[in-house]
PDB file of N, CA and C in Angstrom:
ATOM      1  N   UNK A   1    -116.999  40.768 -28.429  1.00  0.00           N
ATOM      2  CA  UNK A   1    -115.550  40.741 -28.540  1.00  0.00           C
ATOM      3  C   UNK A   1    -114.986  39.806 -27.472  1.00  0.00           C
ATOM      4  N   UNK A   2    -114.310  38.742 -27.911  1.00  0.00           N
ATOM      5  CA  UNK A   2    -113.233  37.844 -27.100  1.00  0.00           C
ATOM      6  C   UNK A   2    -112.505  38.995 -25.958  1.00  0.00           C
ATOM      7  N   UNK A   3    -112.390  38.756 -25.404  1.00  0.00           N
ATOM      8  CA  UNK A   3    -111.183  39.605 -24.251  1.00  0.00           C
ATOM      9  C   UNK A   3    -109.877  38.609 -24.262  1.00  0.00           C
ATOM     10  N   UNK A   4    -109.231  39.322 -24.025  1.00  0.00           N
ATOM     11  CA  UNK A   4    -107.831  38.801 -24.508  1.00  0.00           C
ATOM     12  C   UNK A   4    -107.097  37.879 -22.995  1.00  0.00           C
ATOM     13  N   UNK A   5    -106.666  36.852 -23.086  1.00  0.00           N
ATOM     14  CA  UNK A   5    -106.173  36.263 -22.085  1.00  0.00           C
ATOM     15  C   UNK A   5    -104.846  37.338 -21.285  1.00  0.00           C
ATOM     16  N   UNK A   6    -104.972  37.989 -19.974  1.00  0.00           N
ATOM     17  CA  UNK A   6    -104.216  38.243 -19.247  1.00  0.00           C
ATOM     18  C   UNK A   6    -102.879  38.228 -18.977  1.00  0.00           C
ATOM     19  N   UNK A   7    -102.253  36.950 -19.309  1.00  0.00           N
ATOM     20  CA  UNK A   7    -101.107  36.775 -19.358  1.00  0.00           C
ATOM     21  C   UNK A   7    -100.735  37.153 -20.931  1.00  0.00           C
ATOM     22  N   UNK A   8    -101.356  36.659 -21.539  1.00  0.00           N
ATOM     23  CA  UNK A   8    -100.591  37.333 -22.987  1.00  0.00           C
ATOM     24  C   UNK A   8    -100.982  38.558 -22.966  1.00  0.00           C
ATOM     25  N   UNK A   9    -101.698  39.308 -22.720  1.00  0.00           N
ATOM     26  CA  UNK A   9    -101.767  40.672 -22.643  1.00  0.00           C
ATOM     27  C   UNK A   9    -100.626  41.206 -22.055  1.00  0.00           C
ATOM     28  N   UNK A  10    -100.338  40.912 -21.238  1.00  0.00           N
ATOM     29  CA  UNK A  10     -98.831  41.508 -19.894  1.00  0.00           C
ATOM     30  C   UNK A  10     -97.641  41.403 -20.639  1.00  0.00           C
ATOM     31  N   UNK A  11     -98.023  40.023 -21.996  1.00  0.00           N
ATOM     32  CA  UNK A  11     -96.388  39.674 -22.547  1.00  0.00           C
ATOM     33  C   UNK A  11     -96.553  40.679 -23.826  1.00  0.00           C
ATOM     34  N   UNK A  12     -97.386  41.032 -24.398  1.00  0.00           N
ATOM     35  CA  UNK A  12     -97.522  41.561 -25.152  1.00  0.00           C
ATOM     36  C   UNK A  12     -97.309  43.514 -25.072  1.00  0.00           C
ATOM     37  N   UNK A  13     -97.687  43.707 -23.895  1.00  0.00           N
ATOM     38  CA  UNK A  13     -97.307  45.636 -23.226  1.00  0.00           C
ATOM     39  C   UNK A  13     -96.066  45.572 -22.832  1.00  0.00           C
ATOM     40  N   UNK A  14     -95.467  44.283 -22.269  1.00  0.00           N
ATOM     41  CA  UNK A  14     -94.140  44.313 -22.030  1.00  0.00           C
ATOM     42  C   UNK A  14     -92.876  43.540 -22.096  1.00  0.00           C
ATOM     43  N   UNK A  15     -92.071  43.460 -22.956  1.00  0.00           N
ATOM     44  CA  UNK A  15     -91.118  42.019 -22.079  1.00  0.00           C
ATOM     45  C   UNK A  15     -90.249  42.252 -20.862  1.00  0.00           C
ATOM     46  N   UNK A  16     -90.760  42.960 -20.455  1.00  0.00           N
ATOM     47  CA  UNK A  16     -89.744  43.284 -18.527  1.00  0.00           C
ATOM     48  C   UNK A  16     -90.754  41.842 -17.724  1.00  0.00           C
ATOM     49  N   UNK A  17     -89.809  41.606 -17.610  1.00  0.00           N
ATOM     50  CA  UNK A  17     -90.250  40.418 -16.368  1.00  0.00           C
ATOM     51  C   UNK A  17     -91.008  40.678 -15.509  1.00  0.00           C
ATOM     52  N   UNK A  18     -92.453  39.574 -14.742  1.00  0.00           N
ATOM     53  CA  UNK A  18     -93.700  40.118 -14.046  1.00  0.00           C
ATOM     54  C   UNK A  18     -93.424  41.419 -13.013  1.00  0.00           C
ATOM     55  N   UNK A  19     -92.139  40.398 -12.290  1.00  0.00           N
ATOM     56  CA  UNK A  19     -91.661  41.115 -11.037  1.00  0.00           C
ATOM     57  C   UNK A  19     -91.229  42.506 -11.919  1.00  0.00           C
ATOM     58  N   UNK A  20     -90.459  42.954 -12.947  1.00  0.00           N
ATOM     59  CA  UNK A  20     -90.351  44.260 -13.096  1.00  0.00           C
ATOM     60  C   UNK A  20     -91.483  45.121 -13.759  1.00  0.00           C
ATOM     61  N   UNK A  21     -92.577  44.489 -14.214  1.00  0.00           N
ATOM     62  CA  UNK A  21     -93.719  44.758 -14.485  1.00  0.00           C
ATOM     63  C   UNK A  21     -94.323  45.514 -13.413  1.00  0.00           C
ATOM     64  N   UNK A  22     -94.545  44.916 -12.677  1.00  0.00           N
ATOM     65  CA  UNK A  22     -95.107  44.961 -11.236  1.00  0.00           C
ATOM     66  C   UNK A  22     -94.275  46.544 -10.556  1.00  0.00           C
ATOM     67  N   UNK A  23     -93.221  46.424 -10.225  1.00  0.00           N
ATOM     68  CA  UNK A  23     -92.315  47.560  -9.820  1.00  0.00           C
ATOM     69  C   UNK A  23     -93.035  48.353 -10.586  1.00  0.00           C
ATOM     70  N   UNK A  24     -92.969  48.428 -11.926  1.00  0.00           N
ATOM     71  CA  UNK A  24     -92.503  50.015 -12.303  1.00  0.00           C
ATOM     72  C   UNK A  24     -94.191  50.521 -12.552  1.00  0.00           C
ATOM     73  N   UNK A  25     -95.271  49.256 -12.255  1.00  0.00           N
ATOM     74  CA  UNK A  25     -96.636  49.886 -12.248  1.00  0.00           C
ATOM     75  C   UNK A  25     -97.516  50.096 -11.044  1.00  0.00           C
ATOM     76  N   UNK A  26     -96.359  49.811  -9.888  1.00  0.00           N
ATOM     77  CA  UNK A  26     -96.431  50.327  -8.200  1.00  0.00           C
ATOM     78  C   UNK A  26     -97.329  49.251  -7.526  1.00  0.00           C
ATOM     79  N   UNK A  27     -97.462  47.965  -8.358  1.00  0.00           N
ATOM     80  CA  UNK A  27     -98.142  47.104  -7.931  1.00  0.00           C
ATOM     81  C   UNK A  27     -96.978  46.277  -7.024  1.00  0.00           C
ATOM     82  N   UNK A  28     -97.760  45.701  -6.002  1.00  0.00           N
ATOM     83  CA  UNK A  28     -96.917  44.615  -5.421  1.00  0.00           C
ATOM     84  C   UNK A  28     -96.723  43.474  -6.336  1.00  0.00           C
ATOM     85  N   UNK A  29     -95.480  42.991  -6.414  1.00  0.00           N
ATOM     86  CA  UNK A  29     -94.986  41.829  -7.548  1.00  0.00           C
ATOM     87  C   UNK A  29     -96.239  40.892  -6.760  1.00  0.00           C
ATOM     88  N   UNK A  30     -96.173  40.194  -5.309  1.00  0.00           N
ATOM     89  CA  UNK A  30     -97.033  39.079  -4.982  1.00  0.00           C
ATOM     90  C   UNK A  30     -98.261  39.203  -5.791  1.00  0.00           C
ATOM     91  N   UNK A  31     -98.842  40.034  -5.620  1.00  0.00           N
ATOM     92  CA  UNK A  31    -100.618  40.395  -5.966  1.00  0.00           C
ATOM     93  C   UNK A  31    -100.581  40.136  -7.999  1.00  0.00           C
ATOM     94  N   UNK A  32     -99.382  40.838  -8.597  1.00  0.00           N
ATOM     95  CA  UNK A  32     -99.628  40.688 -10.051  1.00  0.00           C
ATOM     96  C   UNK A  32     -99.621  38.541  -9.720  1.00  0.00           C
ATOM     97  N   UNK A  33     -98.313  38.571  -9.642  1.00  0.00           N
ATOM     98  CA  UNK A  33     -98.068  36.967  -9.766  1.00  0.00           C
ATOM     99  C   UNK A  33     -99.418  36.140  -9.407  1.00  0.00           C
ATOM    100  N   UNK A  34    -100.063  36.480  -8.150  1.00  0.00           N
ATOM    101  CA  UNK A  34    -101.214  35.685  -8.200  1.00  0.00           C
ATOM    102  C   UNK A  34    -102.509  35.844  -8.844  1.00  0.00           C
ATOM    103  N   UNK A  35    -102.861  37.217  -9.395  1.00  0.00           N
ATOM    104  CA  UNK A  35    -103.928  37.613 -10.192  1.00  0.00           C
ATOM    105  C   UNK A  35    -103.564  37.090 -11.530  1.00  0.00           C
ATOM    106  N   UNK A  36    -102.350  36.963 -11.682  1.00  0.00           N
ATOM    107  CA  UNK A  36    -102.055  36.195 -13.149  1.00  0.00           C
ATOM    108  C   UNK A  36    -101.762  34.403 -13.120  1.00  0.00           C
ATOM    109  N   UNK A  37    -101.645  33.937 -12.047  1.00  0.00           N
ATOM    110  CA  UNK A  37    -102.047  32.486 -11.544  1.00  0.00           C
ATOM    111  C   UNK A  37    -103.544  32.056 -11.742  1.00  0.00           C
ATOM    112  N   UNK A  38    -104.558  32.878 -10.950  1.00  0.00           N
ATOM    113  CA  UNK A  38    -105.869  33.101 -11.331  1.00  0.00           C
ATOM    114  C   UNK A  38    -106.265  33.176 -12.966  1.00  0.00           C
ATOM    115  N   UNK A  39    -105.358  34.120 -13.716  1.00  0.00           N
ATOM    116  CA  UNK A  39    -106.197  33.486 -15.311  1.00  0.00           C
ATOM    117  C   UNK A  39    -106.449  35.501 -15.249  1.00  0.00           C
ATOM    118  N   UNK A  40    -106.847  36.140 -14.049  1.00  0.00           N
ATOM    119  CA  UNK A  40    -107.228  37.818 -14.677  1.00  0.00           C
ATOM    120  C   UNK A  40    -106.781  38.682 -13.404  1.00  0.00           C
ATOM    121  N   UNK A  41    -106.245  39.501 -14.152  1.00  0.00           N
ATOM    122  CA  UNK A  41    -105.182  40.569 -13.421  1.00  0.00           C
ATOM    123  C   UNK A  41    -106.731  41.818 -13.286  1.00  0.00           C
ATOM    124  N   UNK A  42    -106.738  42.007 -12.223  1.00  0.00           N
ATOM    125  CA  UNK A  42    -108.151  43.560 -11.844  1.00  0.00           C
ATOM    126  C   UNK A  42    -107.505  44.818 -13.069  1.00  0.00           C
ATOM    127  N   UNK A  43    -108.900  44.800 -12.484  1.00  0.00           N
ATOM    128  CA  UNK A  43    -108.812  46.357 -13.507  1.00  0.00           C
ATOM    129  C   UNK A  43    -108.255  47.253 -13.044  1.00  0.00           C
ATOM    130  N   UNK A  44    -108.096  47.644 -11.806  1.00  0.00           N
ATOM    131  CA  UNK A  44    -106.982  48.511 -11.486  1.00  0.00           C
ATOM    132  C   UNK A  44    -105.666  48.214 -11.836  1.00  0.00           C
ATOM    133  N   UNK A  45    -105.616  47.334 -11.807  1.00  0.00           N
ATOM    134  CA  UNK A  45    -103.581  47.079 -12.218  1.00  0.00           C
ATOM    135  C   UNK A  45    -103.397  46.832 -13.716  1.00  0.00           C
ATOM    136  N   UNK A  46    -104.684  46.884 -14.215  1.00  0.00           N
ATOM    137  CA  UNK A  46    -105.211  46.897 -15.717  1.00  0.00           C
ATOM    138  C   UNK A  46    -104.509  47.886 -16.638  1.00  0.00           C
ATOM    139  N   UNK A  47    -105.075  49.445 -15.347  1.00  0.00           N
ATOM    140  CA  UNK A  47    -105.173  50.405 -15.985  1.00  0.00           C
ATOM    141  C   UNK A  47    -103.607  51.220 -15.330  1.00  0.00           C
ATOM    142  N   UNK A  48    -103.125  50.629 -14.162  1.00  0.00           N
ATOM    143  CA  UNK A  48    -101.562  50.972 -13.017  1.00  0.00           C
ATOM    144  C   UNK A  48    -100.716  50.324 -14.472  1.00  0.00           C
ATOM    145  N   UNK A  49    -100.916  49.193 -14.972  1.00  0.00           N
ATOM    146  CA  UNK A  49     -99.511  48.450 -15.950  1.00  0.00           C
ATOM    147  C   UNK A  49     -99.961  49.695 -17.349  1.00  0.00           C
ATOM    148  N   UNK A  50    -101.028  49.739 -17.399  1.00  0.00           N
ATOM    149  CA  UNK A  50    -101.350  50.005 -18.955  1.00  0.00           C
ATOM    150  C   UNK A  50    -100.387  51.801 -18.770  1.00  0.00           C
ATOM    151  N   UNK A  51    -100.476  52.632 -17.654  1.00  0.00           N
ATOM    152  CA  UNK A  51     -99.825  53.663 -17.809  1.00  0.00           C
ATOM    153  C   UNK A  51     -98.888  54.016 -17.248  1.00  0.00           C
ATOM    154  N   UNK A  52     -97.938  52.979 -16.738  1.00  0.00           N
ATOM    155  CA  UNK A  52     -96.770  52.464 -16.306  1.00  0.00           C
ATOM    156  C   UNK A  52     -95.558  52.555 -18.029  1.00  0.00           C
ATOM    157  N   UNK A  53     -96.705  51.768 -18.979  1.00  0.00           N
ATOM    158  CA  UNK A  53     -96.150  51.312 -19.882  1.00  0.00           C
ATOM    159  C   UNK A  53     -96.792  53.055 -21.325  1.00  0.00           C
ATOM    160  N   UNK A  54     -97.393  53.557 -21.050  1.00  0.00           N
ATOM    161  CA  UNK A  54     -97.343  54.620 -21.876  1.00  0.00           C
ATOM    162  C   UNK A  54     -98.575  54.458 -22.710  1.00  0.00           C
ATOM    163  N   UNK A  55     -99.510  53.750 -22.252  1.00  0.00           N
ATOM    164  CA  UNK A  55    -100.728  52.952 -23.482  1.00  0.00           C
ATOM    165  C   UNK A  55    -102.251  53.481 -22.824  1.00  0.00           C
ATOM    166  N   UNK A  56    -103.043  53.866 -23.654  1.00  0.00           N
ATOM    167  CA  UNK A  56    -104.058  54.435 -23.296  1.00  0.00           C
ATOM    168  C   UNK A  56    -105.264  53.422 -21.978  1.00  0.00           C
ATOM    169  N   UNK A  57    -104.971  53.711 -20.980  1.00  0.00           N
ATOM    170  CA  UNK A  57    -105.861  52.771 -20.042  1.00  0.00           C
ATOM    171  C   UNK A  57    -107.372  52.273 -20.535  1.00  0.00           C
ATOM    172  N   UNK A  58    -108.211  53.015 -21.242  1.00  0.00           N
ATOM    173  CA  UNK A  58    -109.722  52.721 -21.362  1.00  0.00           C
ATOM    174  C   UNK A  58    -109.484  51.742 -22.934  1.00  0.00           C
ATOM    175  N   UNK A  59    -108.239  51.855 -23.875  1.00  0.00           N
ATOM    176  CA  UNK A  59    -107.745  50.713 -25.211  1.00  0.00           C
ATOM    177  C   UNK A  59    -107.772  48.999 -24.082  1.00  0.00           C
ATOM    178  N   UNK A  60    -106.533  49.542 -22.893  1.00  0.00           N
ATOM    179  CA  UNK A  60    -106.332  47.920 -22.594  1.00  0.00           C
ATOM    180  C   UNK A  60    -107.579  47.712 -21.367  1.00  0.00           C
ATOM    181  N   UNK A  61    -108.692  48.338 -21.501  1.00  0.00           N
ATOM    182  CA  UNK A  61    -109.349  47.520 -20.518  1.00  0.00           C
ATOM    183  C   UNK A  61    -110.637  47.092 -21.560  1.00  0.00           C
ATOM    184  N   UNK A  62    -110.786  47.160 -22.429  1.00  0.00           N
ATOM    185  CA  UNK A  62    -111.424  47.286 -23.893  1.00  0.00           C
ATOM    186  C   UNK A  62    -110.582  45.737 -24.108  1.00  0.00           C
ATOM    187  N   UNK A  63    -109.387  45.851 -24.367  1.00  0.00           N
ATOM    188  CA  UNK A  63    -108.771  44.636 -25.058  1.00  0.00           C
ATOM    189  C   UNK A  63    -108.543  43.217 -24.065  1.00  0.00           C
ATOM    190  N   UNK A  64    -108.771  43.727 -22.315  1.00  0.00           N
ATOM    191  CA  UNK A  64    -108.634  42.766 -21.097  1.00  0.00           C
ATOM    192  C   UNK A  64    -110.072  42.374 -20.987  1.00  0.00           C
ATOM    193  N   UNK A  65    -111.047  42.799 -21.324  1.00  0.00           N
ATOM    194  CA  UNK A  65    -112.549  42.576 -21.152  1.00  0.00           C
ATOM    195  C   UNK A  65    -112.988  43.189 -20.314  1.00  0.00           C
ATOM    196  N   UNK A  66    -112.618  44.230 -19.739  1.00  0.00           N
ATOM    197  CA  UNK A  66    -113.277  44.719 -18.638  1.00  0.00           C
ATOM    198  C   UNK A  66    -114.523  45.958 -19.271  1.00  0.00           C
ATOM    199  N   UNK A  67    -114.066  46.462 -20.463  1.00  0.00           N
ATOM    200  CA  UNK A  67    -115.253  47.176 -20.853  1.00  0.00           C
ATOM    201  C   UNK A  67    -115.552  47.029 -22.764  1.00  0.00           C
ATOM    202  N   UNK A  68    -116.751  47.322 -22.744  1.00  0.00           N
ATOM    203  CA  UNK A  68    -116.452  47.196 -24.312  1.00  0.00           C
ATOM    204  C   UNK A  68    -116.427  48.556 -25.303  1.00  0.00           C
ATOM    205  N   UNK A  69    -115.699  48.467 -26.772  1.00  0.00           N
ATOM    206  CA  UNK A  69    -115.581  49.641 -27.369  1.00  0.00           C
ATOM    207  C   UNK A  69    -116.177  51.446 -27.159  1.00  0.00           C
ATOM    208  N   UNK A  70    -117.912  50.552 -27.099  1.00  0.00           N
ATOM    209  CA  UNK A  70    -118.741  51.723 -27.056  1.00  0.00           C
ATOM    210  C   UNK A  70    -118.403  52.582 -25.743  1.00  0.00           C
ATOM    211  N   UNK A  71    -117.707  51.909 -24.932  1.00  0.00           N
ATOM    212  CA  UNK A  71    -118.102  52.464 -23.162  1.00  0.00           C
ATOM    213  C   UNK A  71    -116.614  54.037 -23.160  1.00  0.00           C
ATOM    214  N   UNK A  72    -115.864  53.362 -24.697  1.00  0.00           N
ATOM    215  CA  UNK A  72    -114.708  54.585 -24.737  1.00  0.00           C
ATOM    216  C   UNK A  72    -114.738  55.555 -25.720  1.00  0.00           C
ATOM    217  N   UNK A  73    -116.068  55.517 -26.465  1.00  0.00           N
ATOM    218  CA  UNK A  73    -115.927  55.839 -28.270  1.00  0.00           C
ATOM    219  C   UNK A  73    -115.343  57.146 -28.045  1.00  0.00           C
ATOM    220  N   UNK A  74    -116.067  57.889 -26.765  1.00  0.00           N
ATOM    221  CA  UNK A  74    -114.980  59.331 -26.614  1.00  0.00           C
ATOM    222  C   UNK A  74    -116.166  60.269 -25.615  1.00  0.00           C
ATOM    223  N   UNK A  75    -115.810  61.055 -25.444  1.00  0.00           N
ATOM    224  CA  UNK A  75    -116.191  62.080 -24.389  1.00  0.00           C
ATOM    225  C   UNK A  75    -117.408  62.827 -25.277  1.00  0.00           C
ATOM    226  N   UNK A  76    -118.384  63.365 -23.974  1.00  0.00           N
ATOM    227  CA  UNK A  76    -119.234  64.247 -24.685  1.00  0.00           C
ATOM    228  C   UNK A  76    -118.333  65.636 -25.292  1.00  0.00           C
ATOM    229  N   UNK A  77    -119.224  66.170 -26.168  1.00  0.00           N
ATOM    230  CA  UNK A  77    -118.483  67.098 -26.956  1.00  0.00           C
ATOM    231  C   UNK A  77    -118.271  68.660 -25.718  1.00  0.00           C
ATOM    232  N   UNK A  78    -119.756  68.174 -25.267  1.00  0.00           N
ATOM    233  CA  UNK A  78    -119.522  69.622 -24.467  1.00  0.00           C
ATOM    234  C   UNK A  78    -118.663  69.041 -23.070  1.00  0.00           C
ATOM    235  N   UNK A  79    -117.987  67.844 -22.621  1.00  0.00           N
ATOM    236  CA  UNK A  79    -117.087  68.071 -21.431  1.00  0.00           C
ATOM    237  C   UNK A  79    -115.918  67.976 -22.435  1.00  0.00           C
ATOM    238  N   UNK A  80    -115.603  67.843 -23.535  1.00  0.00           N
ATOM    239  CA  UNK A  80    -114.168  68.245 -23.708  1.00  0.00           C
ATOM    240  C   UNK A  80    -114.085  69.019 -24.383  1.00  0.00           C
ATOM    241  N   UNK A  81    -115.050  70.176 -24.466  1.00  0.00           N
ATOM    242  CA  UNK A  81    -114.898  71.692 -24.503  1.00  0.00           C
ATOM    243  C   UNK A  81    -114.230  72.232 -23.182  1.00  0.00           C
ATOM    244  N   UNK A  82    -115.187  71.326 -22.544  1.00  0.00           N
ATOM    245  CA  UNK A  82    -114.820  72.020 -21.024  1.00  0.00           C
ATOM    246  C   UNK A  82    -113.428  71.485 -20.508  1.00  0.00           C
ATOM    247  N   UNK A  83    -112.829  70.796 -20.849  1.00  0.00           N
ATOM    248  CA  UNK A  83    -111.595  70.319 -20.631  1.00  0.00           C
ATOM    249  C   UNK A  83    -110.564  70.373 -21.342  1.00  0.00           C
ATOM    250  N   UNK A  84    -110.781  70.855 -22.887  1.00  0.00           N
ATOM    251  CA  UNK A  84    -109.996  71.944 -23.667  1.00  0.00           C
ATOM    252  C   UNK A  84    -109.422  73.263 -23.223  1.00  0.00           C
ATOM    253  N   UNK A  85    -108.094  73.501 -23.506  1.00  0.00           N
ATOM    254  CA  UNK A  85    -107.576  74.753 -22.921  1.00  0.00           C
ATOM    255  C   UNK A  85    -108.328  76.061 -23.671  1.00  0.00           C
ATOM    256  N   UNK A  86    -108.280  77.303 -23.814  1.00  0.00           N
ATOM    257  CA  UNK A  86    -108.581  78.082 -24.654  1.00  0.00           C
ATOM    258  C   UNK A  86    -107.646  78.240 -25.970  1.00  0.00           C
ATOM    259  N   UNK A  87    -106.285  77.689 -25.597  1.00  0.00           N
ATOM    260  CA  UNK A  87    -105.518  77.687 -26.680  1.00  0.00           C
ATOM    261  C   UNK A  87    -106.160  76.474 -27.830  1.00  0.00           C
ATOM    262  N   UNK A  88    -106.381  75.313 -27.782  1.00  0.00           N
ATOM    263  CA  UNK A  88    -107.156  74.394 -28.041  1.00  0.00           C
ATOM    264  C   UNK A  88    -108.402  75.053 -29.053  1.00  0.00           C
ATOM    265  N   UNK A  89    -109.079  75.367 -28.004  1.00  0.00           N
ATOM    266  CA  UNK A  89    -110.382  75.725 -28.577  1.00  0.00           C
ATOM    267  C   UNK A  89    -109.958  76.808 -29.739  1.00  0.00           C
ATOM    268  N   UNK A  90    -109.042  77.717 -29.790  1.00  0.00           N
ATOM    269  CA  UNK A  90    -109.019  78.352 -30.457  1.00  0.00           C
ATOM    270  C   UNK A  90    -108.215  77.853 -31.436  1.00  0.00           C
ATOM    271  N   UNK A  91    -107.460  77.028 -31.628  1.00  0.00           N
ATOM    272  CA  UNK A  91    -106.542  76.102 -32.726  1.00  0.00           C
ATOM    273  C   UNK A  91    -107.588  75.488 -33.404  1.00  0.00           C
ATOM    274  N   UNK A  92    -108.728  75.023 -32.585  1.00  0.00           N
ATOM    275  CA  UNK A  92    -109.961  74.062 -33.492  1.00  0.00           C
ATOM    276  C   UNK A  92    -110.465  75.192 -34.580  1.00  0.00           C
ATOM    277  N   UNK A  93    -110.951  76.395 -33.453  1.00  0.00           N
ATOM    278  CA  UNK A  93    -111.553  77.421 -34.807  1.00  0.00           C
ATOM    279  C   UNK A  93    -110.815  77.715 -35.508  1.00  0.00           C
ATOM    280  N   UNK A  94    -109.810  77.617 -35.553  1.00  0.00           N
ATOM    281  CA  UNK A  94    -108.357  78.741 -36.636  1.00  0.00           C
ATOM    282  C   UNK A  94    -108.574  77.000 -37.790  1.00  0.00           C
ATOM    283  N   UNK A  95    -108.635  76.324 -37.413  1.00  0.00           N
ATOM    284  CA  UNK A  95    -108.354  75.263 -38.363  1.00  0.00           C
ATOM    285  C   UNK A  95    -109.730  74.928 -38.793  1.00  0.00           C
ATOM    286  N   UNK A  96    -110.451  74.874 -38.450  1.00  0.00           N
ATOM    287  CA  UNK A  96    -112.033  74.908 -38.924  1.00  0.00           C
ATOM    288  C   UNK A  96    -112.681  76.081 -39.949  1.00  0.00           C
ATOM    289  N   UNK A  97    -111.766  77.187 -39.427  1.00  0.00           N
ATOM    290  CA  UNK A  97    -111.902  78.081 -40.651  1.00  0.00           C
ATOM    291  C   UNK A  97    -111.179  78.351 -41.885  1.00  0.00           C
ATOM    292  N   UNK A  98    -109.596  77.801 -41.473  1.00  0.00           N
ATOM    293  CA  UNK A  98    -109.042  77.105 -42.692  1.00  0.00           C
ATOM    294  C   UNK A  98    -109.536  76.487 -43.966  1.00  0.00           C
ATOM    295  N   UNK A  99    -110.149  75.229 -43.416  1.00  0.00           N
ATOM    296  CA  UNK A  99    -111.402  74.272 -43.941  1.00  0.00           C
ATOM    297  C   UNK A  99    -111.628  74.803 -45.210  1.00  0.00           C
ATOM    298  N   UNK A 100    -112.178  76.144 -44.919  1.00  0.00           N
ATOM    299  CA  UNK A 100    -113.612  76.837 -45.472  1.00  0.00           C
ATOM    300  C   UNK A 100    -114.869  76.348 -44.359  1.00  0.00           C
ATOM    301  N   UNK A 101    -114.527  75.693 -44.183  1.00  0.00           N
ATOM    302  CA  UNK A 101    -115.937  75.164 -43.128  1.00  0.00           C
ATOM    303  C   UNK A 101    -116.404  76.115 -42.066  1.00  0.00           C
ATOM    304  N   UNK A 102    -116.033  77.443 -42.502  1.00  0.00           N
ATOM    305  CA  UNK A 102    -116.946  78.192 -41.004  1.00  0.00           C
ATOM    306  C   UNK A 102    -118.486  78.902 -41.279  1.00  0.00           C
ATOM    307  N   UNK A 103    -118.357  78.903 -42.727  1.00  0.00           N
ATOM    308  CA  UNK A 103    -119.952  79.324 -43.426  1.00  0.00           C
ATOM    309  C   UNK A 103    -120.885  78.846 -42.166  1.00  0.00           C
ATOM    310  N   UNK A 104    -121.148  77.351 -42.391  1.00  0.00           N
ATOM    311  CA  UNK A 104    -122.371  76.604 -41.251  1.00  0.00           C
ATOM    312  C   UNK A 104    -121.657  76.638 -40.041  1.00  0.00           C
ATOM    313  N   UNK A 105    -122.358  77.021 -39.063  1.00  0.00           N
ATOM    314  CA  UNK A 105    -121.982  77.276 -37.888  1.00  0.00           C
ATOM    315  C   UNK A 105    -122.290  76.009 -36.934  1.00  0.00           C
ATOM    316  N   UNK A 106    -123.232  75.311 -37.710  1.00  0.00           N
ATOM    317  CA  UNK A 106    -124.108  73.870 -36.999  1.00  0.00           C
ATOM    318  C   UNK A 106    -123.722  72.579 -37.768  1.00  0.00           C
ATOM    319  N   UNK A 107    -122.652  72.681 -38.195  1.00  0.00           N
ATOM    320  CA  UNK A 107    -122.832  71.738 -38.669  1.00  0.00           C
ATOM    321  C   UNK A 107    -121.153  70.731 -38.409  1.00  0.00           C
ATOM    322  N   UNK A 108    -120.924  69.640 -38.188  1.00  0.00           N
ATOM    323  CA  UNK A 108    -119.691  69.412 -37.921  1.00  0.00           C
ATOM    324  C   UNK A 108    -118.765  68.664 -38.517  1.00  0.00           C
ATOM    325  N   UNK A 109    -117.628  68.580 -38.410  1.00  0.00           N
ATOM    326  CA  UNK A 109    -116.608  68.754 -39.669  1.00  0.00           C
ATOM    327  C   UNK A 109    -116.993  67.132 -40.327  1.00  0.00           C
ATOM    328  N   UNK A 110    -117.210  66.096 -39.421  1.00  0.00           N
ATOM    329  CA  UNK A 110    -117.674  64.791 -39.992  1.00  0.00           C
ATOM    330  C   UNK A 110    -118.913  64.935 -40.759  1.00  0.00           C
ATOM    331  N   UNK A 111    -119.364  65.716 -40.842  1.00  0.00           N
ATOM    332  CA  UNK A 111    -120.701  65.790 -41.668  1.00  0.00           C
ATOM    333  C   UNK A 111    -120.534  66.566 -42.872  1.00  0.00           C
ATOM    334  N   UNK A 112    -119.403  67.725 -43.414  1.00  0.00           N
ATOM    335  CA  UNK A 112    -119.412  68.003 -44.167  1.00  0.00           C
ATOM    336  C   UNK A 112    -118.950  67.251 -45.599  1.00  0.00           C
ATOM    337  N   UNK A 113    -119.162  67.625 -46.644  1.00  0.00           N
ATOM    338  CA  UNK A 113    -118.602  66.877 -47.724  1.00  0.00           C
ATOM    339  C   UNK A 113    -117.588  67.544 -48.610  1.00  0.00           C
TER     340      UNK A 113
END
């Protein structure tokens, strides 16, 4: 995957001007202005603009080149059990048994037909 040039990335999450870019993603305006003189803004201010602006940080560092698709496809199943509330977990089963899908106990909802 191409990674997307930097500056059009920045014009594209925002049209607020660098300097208000910069403000409202707690970056110093100097440091954006010259990381974007350079041609690539770091991955920290990657991920400071990307949730400044409301946009999933691990999408724009995927789309800036800093990582590729696979590195976000998603969390193991068992840490976002573990990072699921119990309300959660229990909305999954109430809707999993909806389904009909609670017969197989092993088996998961992408796999059924």
């Amino acid at each position: 995957m191409q990674d997307m040039d930097h500056k059009e990335w920045l014009e594209e999450l925002t049209s607020d001007t660098t300097n208000g870019a910069a403000e409202k993603a707690g970056i110093t305006p100097a440091t954006l202005f010259r990381q974007l003189s350079r041609g690539r803004i770091s991955a920290e201010n990657v991920i400071a603009l990307s949730r400044a602006y409301g946009k999933k940080a691990g999408d724009e560092l995927v789309r800036t080149g800093f990582l590729e698709p696979g590195d976000i496809e998603g969390v193991g199943v068992e840490s976002a059990l573990r990072l699921a509330t119990s309300r959660q977990v229990l909305d999954e089963i109430d809707r999993r048994m909806g389904d009909g899908g609670g017969a197989d106990l092993n088996v998961r909802p992408s796999e059924r037909r």
